[in-house]
PDB file of N, CA and C in Angstrom:
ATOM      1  N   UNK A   1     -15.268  20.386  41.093  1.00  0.00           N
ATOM      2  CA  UNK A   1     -15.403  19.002  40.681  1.00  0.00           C
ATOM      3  C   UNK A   1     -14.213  18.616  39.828  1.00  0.00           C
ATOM      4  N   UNK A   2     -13.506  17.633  39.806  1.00  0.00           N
ATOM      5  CA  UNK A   2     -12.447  17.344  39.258  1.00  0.00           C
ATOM      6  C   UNK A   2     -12.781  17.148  38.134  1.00  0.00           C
ATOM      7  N   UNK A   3     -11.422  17.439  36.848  1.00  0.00           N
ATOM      8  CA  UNK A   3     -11.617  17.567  35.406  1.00  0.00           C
ATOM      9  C   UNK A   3     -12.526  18.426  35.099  1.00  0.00           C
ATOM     10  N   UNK A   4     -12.810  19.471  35.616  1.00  0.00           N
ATOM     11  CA  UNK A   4     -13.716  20.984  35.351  1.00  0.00           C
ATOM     12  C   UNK A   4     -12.611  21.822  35.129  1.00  0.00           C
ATOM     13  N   UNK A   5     -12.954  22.745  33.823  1.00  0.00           N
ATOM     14  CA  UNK A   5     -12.176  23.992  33.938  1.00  0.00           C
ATOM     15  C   UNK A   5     -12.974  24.990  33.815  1.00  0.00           C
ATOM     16  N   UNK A   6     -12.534  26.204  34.116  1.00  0.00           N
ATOM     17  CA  UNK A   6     -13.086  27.399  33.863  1.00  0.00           C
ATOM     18  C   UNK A   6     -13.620  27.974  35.243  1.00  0.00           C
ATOM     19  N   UNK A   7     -13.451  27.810  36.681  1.00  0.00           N
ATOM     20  CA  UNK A   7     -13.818  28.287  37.513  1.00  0.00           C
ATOM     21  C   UNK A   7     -14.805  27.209  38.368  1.00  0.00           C
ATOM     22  N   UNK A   8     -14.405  26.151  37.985  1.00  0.00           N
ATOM     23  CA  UNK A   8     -15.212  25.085  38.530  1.00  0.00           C
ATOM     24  C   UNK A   8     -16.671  24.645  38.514  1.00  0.00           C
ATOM     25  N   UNK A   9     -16.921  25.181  36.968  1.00  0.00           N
ATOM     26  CA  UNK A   9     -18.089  25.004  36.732  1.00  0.00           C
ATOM     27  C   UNK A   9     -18.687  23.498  36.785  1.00  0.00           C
ATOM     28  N   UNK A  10     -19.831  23.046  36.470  1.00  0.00           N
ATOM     29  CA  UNK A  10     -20.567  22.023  37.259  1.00  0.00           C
ATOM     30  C   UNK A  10     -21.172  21.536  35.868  1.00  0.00           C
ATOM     31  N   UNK A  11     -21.499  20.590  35.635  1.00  0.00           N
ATOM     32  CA  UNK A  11     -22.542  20.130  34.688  1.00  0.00           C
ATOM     33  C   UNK A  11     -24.175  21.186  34.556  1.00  0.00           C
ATOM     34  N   UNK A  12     -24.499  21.691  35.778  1.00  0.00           N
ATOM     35  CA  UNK A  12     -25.461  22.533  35.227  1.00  0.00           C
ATOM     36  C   UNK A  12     -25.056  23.983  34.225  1.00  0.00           C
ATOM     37  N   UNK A  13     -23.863  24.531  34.328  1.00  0.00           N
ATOM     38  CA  UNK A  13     -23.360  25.443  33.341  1.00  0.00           C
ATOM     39  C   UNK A  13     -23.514  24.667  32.389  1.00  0.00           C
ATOM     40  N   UNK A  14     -23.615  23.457  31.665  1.00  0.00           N
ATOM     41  CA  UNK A  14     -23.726  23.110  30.118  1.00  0.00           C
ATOM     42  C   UNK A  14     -25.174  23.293  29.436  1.00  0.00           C
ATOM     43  N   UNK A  15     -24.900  23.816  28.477  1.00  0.00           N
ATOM     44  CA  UNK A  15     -26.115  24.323  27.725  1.00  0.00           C
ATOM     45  C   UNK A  15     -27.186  23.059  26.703  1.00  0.00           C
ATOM     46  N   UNK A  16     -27.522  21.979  28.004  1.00  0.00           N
ATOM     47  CA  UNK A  16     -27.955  21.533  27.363  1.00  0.00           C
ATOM     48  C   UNK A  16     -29.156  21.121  27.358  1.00  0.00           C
ATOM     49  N   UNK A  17     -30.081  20.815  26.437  1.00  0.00           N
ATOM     50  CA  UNK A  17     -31.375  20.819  25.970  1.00  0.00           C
ATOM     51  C   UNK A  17     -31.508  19.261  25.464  1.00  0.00           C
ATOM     52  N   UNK A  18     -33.466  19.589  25.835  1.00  0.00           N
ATOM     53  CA  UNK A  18     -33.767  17.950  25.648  1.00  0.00           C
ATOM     54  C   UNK A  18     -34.728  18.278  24.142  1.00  0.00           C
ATOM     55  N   UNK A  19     -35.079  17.723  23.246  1.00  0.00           N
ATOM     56  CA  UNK A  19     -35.339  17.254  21.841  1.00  0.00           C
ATOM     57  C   UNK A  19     -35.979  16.092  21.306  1.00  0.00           C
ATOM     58  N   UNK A  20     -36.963  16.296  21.024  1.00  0.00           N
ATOM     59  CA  UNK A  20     -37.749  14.693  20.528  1.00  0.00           C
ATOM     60  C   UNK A  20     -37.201  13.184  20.773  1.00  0.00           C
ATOM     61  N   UNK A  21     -36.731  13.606  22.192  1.00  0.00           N
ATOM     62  CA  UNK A  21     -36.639  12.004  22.741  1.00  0.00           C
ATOM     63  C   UNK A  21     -35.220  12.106  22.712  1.00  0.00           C
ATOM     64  N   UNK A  22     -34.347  12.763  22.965  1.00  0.00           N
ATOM     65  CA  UNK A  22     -32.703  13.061  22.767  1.00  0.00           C
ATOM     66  C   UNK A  22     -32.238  14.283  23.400  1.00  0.00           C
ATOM     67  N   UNK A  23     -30.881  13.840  23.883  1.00  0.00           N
ATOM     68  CA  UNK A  23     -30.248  15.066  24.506  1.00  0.00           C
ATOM     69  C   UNK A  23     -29.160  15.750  23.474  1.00  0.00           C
ATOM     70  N   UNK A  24     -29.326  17.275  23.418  1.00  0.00           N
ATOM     71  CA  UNK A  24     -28.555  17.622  22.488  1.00  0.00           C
ATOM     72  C   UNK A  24     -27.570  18.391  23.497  1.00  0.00           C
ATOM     73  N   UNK A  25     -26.509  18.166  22.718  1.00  0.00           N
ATOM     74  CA  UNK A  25     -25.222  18.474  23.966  1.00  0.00           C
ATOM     75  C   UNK A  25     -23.872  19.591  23.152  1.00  0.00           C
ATOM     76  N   UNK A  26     -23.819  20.650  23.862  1.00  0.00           N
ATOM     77  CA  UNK A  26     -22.917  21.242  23.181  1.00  0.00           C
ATOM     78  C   UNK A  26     -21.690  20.976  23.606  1.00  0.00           C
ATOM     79  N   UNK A  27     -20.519  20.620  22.796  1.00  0.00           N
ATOM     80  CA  UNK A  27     -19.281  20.498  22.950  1.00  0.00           C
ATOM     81  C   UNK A  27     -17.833  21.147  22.334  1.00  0.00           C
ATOM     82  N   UNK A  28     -16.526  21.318  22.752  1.00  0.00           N
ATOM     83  CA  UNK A  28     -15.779  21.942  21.821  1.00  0.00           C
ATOM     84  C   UNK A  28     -14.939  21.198  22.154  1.00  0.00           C
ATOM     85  N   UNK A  29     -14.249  20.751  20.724  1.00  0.00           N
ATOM     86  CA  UNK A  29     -13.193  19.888  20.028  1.00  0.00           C
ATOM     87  C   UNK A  29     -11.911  20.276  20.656  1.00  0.00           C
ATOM     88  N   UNK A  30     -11.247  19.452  21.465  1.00  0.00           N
ATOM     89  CA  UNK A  30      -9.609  20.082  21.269  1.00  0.00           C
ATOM     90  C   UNK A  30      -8.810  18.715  20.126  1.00  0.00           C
ATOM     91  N   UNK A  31      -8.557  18.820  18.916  1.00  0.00           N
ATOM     92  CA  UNK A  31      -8.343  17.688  18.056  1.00  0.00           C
ATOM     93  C   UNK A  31      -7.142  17.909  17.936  1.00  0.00           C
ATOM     94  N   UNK A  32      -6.295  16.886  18.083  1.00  0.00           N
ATOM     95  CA  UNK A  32      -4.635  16.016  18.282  1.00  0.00           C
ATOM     96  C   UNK A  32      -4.202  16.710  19.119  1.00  0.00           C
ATOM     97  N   UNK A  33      -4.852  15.997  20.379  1.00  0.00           N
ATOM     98  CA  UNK A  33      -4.230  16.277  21.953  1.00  0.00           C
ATOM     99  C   UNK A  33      -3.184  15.221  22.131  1.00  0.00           C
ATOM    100  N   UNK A  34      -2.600  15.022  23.021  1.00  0.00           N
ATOM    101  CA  UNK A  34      -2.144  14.261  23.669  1.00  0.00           C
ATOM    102  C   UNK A  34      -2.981  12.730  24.194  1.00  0.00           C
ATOM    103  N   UNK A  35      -4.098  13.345  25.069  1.00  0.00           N
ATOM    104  CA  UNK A  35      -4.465  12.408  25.625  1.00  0.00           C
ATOM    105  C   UNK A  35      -6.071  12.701  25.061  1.00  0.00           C
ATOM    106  N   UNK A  36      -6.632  11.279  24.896  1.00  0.00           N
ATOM    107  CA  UNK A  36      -7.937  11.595  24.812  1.00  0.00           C
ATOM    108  C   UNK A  36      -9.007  11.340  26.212  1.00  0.00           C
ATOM    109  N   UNK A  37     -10.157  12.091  26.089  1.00  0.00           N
ATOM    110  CA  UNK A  37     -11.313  11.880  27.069  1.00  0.00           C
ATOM    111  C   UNK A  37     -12.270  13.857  27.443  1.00  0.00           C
ATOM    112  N   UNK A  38     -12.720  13.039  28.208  1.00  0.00           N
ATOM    113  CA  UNK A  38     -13.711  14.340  28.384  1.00  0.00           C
ATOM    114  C   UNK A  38     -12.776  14.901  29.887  1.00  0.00           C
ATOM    115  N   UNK A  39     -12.574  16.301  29.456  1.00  0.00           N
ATOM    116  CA  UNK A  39     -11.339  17.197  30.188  1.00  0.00           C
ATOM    117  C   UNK A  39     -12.276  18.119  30.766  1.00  0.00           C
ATOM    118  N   UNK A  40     -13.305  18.907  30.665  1.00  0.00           N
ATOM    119  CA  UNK A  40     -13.951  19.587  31.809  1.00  0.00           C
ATOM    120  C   UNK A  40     -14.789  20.454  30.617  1.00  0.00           C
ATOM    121  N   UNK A  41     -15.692  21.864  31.478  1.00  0.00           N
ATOM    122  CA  UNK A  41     -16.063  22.426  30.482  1.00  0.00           C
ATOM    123  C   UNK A  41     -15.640  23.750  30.183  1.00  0.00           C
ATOM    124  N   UNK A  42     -15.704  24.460  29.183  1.00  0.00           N
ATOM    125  CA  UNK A  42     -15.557  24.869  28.567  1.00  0.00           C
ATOM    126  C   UNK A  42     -16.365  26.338  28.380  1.00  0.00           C
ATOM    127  N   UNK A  43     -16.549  27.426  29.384  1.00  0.00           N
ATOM    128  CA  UNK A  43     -18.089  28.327  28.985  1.00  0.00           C
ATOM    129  C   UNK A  43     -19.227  27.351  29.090  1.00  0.00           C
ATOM    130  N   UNK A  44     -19.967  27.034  27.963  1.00  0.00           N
ATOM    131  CA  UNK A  44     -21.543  26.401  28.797  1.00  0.00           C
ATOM    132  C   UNK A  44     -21.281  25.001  27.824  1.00  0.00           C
ATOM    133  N   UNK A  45     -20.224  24.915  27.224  1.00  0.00           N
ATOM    134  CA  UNK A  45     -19.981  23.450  26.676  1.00  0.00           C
ATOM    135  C   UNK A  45     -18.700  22.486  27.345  1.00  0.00           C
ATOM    136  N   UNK A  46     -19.025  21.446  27.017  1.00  0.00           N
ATOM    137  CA  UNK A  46     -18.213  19.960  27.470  1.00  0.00           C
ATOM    138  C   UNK A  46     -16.939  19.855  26.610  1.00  0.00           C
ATOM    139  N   UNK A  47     -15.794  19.841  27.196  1.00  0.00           N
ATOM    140  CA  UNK A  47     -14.693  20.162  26.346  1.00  0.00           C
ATOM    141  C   UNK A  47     -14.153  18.469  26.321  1.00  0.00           C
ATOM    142  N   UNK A  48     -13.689  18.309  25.027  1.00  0.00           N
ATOM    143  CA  UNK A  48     -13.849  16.988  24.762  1.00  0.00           C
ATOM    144  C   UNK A  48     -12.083  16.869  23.828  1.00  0.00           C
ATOM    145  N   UNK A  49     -11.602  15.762  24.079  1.00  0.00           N
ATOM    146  CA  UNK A  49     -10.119  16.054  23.735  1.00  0.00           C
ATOM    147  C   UNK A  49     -10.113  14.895  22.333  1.00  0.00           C
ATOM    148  N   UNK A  50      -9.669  14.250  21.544  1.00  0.00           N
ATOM    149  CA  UNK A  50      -9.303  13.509  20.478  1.00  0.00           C
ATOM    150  C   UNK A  50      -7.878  13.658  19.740  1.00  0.00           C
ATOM    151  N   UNK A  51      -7.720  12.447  19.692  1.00  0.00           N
ATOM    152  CA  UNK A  51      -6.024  11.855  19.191  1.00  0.00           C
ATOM    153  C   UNK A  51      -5.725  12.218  17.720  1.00  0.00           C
ATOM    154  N   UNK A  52      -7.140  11.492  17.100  1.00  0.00           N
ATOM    155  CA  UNK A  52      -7.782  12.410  15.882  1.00  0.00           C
ATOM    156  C   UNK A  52      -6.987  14.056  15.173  1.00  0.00           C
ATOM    157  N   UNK A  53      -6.884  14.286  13.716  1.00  0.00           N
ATOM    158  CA  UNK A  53      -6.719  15.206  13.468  1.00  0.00           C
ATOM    159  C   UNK A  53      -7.871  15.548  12.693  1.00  0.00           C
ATOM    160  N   UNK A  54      -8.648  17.121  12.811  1.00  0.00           N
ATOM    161  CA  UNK A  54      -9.546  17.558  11.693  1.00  0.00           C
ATOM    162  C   UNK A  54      -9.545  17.384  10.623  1.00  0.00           C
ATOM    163  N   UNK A  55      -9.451  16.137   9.986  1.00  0.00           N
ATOM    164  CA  UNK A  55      -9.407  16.127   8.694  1.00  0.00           C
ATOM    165  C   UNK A  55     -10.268  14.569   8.093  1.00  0.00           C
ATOM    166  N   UNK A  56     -10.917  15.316   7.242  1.00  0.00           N
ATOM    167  CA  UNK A  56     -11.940  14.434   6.410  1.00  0.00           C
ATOM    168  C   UNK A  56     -12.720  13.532   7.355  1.00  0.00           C
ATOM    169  N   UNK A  57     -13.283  14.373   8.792  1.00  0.00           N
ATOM    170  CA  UNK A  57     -14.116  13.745   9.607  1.00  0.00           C
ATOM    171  C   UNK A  57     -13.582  12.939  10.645  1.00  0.00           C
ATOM    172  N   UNK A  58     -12.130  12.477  10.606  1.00  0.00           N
ATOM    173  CA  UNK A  58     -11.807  12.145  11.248  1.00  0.00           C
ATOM    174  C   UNK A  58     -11.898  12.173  13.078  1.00  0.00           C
ATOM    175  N   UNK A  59     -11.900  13.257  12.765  1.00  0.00           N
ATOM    176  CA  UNK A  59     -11.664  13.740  14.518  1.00  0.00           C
ATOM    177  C   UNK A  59     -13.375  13.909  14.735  1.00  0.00           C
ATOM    178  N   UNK A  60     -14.222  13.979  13.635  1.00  0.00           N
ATOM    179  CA  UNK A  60     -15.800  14.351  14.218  1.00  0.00           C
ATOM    180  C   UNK A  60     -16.081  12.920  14.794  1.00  0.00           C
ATOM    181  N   UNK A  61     -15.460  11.627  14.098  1.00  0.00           N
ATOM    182  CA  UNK A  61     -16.025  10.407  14.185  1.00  0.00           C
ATOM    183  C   UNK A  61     -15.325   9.964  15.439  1.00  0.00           C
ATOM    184  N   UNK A  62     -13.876  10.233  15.952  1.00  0.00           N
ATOM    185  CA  UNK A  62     -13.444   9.864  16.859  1.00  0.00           C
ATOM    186  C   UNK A  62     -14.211  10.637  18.263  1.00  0.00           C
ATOM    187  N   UNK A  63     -14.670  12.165  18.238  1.00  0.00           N
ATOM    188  CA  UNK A  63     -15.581  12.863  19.170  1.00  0.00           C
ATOM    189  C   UNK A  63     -16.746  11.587  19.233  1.00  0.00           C
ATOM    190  N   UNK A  64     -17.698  11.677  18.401  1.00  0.00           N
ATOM    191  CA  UNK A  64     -19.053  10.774  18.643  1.00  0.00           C
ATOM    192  C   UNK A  64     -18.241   9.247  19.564  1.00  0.00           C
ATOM    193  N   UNK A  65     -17.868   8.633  19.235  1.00  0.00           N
ATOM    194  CA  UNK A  65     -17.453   7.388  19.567  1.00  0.00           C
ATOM    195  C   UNK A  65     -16.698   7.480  20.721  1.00  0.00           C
ATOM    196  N   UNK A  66     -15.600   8.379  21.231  1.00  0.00           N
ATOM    197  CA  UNK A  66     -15.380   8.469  22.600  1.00  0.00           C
ATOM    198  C   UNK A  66     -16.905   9.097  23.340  1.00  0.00           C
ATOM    199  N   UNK A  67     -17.545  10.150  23.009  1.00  0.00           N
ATOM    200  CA  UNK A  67     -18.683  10.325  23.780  1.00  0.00           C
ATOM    201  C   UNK A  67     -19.543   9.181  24.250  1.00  0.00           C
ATOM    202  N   UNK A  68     -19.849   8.382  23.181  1.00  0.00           N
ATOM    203  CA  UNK A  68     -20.621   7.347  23.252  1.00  0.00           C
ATOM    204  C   UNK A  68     -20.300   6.451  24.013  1.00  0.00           C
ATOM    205  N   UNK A  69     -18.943   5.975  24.163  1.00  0.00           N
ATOM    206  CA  UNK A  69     -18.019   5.167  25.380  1.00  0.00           C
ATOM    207  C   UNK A  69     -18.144   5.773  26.660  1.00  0.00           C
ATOM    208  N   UNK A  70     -18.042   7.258  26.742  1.00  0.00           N
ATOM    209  CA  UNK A  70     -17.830   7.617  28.307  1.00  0.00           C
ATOM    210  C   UNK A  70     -19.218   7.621  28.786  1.00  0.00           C
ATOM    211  N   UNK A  71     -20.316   8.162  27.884  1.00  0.00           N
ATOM    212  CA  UNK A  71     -21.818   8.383  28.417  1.00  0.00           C
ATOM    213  C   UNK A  71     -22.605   7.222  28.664  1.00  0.00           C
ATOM    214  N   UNK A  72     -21.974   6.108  28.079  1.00  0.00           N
ATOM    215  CA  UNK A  72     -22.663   4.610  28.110  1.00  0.00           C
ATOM    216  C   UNK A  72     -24.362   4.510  27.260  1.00  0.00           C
ATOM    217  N   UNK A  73     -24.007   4.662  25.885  1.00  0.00           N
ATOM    218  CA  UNK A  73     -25.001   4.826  25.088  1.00  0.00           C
ATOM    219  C   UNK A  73     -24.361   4.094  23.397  1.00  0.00           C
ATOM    220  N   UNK A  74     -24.734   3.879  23.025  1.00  0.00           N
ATOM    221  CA  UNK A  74     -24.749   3.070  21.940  1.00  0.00           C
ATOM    222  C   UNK A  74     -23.945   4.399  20.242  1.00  0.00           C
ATOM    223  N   UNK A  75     -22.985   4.218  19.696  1.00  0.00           N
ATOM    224  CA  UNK A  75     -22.483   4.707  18.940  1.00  0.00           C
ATOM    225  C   UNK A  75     -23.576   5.288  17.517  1.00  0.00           C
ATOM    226  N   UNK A  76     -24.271   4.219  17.473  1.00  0.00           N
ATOM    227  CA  UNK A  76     -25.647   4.891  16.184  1.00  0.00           C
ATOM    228  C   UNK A  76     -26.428   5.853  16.973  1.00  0.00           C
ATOM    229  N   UNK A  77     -26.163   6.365  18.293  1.00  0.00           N
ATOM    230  CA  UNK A  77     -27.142   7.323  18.789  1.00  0.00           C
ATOM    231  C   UNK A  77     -26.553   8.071  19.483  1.00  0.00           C
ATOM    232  N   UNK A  78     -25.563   8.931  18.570  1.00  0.00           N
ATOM    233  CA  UNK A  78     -24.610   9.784  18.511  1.00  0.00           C
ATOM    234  C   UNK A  78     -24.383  10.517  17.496  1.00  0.00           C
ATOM    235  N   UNK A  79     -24.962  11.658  17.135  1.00  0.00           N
ATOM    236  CA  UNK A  79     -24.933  12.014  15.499  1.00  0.00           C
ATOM    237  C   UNK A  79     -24.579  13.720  15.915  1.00  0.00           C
ATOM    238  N   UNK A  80     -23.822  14.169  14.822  1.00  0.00           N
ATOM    239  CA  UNK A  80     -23.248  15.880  15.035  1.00  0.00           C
ATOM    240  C   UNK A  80     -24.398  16.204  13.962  1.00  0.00           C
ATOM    241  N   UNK A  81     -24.679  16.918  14.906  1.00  0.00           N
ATOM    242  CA  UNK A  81     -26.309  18.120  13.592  1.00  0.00           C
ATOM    243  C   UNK A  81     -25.476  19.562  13.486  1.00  0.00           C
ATOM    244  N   UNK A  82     -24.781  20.369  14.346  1.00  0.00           N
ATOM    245  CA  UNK A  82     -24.081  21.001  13.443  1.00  0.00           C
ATOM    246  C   UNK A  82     -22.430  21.244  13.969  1.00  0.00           C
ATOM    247  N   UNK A  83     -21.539  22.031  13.231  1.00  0.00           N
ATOM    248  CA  UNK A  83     -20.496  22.049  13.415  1.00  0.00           C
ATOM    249  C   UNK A  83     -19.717  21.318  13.087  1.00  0.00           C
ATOM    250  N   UNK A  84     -19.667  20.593  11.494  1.00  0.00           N
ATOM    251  CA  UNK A  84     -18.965  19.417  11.338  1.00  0.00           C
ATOM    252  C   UNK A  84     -17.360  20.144  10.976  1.00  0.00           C
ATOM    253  N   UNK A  85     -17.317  20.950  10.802  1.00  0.00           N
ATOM    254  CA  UNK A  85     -15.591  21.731  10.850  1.00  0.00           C
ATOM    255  C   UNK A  85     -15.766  23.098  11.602  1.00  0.00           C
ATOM    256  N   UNK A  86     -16.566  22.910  12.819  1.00  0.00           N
ATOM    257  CA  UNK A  86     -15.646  23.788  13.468  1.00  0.00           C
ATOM    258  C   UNK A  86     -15.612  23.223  15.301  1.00  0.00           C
ATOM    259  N   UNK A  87     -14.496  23.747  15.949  1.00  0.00           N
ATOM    260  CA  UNK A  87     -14.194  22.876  16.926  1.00  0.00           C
ATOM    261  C   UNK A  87     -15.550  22.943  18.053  1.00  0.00           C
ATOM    262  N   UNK A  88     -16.527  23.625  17.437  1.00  0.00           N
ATOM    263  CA  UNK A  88     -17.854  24.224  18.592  1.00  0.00           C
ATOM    264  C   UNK A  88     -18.838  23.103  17.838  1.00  0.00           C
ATOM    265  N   UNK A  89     -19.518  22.200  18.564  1.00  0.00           N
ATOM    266  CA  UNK A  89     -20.414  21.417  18.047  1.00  0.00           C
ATOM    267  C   UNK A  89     -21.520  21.443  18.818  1.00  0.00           C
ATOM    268  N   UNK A  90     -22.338  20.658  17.707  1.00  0.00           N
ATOM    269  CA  UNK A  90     -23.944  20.222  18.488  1.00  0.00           C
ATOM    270  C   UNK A  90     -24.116  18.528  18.524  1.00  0.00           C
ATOM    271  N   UNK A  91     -24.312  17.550  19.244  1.00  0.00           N
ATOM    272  CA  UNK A  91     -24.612  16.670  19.052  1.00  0.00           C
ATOM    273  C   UNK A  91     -25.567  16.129  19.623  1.00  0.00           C
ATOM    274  N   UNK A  92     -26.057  15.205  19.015  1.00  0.00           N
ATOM    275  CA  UNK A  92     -27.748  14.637  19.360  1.00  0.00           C
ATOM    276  C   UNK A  92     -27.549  13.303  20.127  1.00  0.00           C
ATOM    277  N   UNK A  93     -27.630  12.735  21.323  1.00  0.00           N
ATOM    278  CA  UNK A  93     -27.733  11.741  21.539  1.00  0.00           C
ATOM    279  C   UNK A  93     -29.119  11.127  22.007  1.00  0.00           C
ATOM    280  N   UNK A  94     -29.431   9.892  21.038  1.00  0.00           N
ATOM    281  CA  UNK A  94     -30.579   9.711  20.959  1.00  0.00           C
ATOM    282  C   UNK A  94     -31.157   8.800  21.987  1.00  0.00           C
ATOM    283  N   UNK A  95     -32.608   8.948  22.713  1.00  0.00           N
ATOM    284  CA  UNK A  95     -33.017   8.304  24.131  1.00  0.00           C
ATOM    285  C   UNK A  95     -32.475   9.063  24.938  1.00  0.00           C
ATOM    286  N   UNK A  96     -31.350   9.810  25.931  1.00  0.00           N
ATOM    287  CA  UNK A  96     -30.996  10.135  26.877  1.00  0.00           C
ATOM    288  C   UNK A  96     -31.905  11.577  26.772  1.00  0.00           C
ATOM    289  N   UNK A  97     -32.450  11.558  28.294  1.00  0.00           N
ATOM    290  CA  UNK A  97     -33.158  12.849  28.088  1.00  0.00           C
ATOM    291  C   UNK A  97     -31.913  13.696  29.443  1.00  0.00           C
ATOM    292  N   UNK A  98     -32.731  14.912  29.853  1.00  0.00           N
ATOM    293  CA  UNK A  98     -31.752  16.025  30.251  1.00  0.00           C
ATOM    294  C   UNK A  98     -31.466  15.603  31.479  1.00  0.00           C
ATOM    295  N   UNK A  99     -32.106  14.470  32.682  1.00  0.00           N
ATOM    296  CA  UNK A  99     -31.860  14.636  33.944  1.00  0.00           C
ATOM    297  C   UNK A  99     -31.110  13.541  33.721  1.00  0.00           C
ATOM    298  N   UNK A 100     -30.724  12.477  33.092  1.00  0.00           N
ATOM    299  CA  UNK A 100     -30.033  11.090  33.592  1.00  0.00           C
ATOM    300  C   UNK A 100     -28.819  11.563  32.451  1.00  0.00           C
ATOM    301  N   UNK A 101     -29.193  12.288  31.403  1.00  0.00           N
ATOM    302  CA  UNK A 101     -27.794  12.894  30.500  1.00  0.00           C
ATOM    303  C   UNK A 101     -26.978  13.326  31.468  1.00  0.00           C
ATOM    304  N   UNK A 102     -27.552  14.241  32.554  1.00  0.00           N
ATOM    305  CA  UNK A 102     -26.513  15.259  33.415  1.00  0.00           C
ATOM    306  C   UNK A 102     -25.501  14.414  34.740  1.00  0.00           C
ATOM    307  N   UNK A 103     -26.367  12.982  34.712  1.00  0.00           N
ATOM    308  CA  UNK A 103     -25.854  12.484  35.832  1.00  0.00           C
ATOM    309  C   UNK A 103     -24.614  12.023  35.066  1.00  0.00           C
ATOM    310  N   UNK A 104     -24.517  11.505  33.583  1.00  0.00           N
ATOM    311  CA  UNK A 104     -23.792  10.405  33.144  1.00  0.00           C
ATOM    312  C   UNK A 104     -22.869  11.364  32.922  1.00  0.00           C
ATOM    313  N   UNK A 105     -23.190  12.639  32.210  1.00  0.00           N
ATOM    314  CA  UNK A 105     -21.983  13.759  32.158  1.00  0.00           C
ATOM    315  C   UNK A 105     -21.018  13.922  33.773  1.00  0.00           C
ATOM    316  N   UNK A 106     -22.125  14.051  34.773  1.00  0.00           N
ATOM    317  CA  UNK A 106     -20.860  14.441  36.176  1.00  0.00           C
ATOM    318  C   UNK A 106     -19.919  13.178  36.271  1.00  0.00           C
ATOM    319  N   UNK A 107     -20.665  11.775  35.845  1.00  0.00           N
ATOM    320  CA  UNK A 107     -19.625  10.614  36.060  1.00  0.00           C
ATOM    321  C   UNK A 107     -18.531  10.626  35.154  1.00  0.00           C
ATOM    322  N   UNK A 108     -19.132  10.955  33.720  1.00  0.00           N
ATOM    323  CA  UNK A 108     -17.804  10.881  32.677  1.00  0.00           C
ATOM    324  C   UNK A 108     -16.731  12.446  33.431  1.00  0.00           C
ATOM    325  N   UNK A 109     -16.942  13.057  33.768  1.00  0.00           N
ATOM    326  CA  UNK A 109     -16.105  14.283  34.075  1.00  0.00           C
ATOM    327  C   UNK A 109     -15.448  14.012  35.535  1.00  0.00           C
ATOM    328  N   UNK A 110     -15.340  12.988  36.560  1.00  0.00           N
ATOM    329  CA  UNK A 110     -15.339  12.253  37.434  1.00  0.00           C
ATOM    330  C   UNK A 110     -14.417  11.334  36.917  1.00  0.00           C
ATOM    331  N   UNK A 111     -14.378  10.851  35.155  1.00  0.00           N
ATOM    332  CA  UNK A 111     -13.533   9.955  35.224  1.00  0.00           C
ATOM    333  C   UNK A 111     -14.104   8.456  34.895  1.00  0.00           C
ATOM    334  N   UNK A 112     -15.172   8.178  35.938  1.00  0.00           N
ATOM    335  CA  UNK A 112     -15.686   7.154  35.382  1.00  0.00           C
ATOM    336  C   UNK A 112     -16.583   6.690  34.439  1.00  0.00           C
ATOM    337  N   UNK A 113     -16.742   5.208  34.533  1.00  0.00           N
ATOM    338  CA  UNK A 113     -17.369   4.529  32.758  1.00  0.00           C
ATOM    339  C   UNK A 113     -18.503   4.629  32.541  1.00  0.00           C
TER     340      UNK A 113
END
């Protein structure tokens, strides 16, 4: 699938889990890339790129807010529960459960909005 790395893994390799009404989604930071967007995955997480540098949240707030743009979900329902300094995260997006999360993930990794 295009924009996959690691052997052409698929959206079902992502390790992700559904949660009191929310999809929690594991991701890893590549912070002050070049280009930003969602670049493929990563082992069983969504590798996610930002212009952003790690510093004083910066790059956590620019992750939530590009996610929230590519997945088509609202920016307040986007929150990091853990990993706020290190490039391996957890994030909660709130309402999306695991089967329509996975579709919006193959489209954002596809490229489209």
């Amino acid at each position: 699938m295009k924009g996959e790395r690691g052997g052409g893994r698929s959206v079902e390799a992502l390790a992700l889990r559904e949660g009191e009404g929310a999809l929690l989604l594991p991701i890893r930071v590549r912070a002050r890339a070049g280009r930003e967007g969602v670049e493929g995955i990563h082992g069983d997480r969504l590798l996610v790129a930002v212009r952003e540098a790690p510093e004083r949240g910066r790059a956590n707030e620019a992750v939530l807010a590009l996610l929230a743009d590519r997945i088509g979900v609202s920016r307040r329902g986007c929150a990091l529960i853990r990993g706020e300094a290190s490039r391996d995260k957890l994030v909660r997006i709130e309402g999306l459960l695991l089967e329509e999360g996975r579709r919006r993930l193959r489209r954002a990794l596809e490229g489209g909005a």
